[in-house]
N, C-alpha and C. Protein backbone atom coordinates (compact mmCIF):
# COMPACT_ATOMS: atom_id res chain seq x y z
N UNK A 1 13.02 15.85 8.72
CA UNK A 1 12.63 15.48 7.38
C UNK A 1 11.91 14.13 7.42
N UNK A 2 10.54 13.79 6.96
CA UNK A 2 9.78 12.78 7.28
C UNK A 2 9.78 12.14 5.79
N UNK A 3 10.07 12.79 4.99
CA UNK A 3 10.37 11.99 3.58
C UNK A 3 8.86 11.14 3.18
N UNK A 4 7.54 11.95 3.29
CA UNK A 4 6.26 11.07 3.46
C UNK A 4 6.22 11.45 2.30
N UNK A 5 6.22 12.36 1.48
CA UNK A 5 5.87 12.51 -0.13
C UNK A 5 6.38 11.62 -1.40
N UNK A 6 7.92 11.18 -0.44
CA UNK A 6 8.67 10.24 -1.50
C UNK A 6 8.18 8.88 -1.04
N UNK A 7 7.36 8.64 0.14
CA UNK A 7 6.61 7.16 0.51
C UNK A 7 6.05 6.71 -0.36
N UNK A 8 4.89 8.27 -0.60
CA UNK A 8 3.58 7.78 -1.25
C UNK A 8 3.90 7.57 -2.47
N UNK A 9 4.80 8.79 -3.45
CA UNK A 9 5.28 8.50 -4.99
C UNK A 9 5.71 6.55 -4.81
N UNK A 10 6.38 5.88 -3.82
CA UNK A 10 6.90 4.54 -3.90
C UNK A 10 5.49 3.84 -3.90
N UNK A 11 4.86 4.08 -2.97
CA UNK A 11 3.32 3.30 -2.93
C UNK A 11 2.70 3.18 -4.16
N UNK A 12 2.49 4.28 -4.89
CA UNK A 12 1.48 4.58 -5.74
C UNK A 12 2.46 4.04 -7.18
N UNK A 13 3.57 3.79 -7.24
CA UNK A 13 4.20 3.57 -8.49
C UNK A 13 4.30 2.04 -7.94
N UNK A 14 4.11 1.61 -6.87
CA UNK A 14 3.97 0.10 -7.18
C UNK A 14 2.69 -0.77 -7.25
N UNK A 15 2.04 0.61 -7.22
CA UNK A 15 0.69 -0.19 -7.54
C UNK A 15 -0.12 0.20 -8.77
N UNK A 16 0.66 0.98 -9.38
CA UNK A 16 0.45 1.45 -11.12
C UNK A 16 -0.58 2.65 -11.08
N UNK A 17 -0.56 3.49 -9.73
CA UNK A 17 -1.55 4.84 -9.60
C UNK A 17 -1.01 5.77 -9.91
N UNK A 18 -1.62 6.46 -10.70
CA UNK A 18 -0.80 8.32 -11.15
C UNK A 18 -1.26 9.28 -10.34
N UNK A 19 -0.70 9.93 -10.40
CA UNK A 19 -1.18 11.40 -9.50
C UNK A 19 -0.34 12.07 -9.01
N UNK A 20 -0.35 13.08 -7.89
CA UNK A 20 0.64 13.73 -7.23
C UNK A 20 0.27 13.98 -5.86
N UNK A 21 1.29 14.03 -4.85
CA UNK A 21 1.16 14.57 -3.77
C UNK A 21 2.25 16.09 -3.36
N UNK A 22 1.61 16.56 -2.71
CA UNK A 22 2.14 18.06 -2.30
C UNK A 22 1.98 18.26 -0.93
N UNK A 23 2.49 19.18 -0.04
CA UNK A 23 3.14 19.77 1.12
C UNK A 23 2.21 21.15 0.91
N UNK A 24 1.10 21.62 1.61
CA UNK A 24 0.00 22.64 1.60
C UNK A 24 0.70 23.39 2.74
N UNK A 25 0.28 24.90 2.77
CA UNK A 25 0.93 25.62 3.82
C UNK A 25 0.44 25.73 5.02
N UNK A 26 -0.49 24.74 5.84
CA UNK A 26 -0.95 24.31 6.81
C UNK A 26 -0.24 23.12 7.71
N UNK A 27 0.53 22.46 6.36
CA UNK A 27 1.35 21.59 7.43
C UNK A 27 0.70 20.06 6.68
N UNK A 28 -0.63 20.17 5.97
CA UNK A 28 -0.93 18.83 5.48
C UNK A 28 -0.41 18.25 4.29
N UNK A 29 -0.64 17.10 3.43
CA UNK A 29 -0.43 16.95 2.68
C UNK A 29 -1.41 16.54 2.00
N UNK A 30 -1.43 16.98 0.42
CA UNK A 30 -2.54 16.71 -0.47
C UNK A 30 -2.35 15.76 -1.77
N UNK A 31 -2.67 14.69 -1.59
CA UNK A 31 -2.60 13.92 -2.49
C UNK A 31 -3.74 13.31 -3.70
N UNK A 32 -3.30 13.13 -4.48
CA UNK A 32 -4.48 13.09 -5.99
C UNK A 32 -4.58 12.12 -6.56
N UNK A 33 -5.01 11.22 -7.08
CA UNK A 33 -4.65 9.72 -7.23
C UNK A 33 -5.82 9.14 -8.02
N UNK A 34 -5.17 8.41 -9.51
CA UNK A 34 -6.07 7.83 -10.41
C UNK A 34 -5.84 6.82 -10.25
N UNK A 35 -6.67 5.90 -10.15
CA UNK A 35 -6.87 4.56 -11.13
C UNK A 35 -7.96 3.66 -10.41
N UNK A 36 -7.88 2.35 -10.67
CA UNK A 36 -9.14 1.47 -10.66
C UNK A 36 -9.31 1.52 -8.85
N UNK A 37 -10.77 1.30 -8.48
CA UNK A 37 -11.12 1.42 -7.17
C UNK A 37 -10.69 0.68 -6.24
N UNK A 38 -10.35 -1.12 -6.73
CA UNK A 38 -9.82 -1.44 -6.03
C UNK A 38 -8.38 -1.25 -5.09
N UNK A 39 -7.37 -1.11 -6.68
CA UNK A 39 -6.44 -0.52 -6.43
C UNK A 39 -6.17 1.01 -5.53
N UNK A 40 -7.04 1.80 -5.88
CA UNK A 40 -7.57 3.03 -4.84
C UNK A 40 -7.45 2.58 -3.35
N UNK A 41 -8.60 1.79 -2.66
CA UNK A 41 -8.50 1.37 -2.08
C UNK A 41 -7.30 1.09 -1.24
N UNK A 42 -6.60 0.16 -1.79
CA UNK A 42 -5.47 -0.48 -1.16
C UNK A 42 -4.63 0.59 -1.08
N UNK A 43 -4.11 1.40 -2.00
CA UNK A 43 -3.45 2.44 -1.91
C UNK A 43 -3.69 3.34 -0.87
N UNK A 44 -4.88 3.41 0.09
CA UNK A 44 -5.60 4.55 1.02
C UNK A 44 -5.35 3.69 2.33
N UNK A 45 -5.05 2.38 2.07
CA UNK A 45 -4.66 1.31 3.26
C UNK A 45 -3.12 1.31 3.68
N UNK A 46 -2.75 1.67 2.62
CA UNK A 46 -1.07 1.28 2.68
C UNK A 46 -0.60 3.04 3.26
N UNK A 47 -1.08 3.81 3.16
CA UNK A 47 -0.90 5.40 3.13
C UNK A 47 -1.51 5.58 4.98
N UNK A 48 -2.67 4.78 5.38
CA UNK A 48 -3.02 4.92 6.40
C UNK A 48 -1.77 4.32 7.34
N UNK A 49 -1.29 3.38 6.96
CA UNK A 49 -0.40 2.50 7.85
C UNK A 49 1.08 3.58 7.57
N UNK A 50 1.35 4.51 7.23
CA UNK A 50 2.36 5.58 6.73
C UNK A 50 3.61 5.42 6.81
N UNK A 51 4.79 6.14 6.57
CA UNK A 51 6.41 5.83 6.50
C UNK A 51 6.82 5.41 8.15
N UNK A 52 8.05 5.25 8.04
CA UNK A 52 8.28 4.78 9.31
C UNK A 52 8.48 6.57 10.44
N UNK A 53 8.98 7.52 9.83
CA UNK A 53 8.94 8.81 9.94
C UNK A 53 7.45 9.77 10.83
N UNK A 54 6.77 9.07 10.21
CA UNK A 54 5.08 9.94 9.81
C UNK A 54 4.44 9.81 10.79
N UNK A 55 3.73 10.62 10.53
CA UNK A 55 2.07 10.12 11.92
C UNK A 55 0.45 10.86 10.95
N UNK A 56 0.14 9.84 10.72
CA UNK A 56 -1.43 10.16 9.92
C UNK A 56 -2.57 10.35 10.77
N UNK A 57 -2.96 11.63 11.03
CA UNK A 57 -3.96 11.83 12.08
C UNK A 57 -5.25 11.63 11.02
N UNK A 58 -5.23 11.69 10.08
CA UNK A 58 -6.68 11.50 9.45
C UNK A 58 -6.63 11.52 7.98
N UNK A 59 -7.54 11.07 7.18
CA UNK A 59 -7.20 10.90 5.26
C UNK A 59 -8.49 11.63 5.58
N UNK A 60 -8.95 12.31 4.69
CA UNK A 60 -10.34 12.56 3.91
C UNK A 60 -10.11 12.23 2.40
N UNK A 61 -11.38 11.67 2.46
CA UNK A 61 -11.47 10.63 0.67
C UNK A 61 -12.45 11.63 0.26
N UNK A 62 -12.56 11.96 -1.17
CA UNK A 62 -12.89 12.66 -2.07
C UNK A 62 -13.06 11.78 -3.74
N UNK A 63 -14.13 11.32 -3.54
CA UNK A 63 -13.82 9.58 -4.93
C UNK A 63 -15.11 10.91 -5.96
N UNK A 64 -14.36 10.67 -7.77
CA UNK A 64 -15.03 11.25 -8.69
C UNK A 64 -14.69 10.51 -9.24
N UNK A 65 -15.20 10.63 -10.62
CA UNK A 65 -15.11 9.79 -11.58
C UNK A 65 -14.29 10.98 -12.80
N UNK A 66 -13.72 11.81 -12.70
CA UNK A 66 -13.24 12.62 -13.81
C UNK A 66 -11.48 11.68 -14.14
N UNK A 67 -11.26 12.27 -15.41
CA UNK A 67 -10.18 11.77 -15.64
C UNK A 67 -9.05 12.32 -15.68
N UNK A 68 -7.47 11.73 -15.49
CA UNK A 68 -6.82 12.02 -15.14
C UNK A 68 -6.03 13.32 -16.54
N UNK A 69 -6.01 14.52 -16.31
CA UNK A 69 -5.72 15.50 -16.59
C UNK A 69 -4.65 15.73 -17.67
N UNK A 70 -3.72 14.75 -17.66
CA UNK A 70 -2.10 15.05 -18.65
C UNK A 70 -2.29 13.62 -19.14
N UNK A 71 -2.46 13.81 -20.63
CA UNK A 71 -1.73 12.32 -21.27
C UNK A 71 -0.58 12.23 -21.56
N UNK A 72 -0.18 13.02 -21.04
CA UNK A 72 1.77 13.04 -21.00
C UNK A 72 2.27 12.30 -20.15
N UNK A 73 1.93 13.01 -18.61
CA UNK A 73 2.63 12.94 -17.61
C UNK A 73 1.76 11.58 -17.12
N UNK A 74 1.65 10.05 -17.19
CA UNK A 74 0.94 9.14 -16.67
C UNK A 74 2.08 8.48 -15.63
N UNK A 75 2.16 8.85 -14.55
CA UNK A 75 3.17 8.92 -13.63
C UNK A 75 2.74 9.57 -11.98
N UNK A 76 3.15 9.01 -11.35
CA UNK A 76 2.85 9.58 -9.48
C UNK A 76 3.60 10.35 -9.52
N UNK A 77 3.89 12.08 -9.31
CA UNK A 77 5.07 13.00 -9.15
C UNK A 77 4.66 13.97 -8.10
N UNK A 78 5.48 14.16 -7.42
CA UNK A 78 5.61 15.22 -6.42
C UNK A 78 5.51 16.87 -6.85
N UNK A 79 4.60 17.53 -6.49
CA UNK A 79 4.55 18.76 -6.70
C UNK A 79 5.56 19.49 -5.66
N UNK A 80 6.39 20.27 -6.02
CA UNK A 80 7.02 21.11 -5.31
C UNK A 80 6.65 22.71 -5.01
């Protein structure tokens, strides 16, 4: 158990980013992530350097400008 999904929800809620990450049936993980670029950024720095558990063979970045989907849910949550 590498516990990398509950990393990133900690990363991304301390740096005020919403989104979600999920467990794909390939073995990767897919993560989704709003907010300002800088903050983006740093968030893609802190995720590269990963849990103590993990091993990050590679990120692919995917940057749009659409907006974040639920005005409900403004929160980092784990898809199960």
């Amino acid at each position: 158990m590498v516990r990398f999904r509950v990393f990133v929800v900690k990363i991304a809620t301390q740096m005020n980013i919403i989104g979600t990450v999920e467990n794909l049936p390939d073995g990767t993980v897919r993560i989704e992530a709003w907010g300002e670029k800088n903050q983006l950024q740093a968030f893609i720095q802190e995720i590269y350097k990963g849990s103590r558990l993990s091993r990050i063979d590679n990120i692919a970045e995917f940057w749009d400008n659409i907006k974040y989907m639920s005005d409900v849910d403004k929160k980092f949550r784990i898809i199960h």
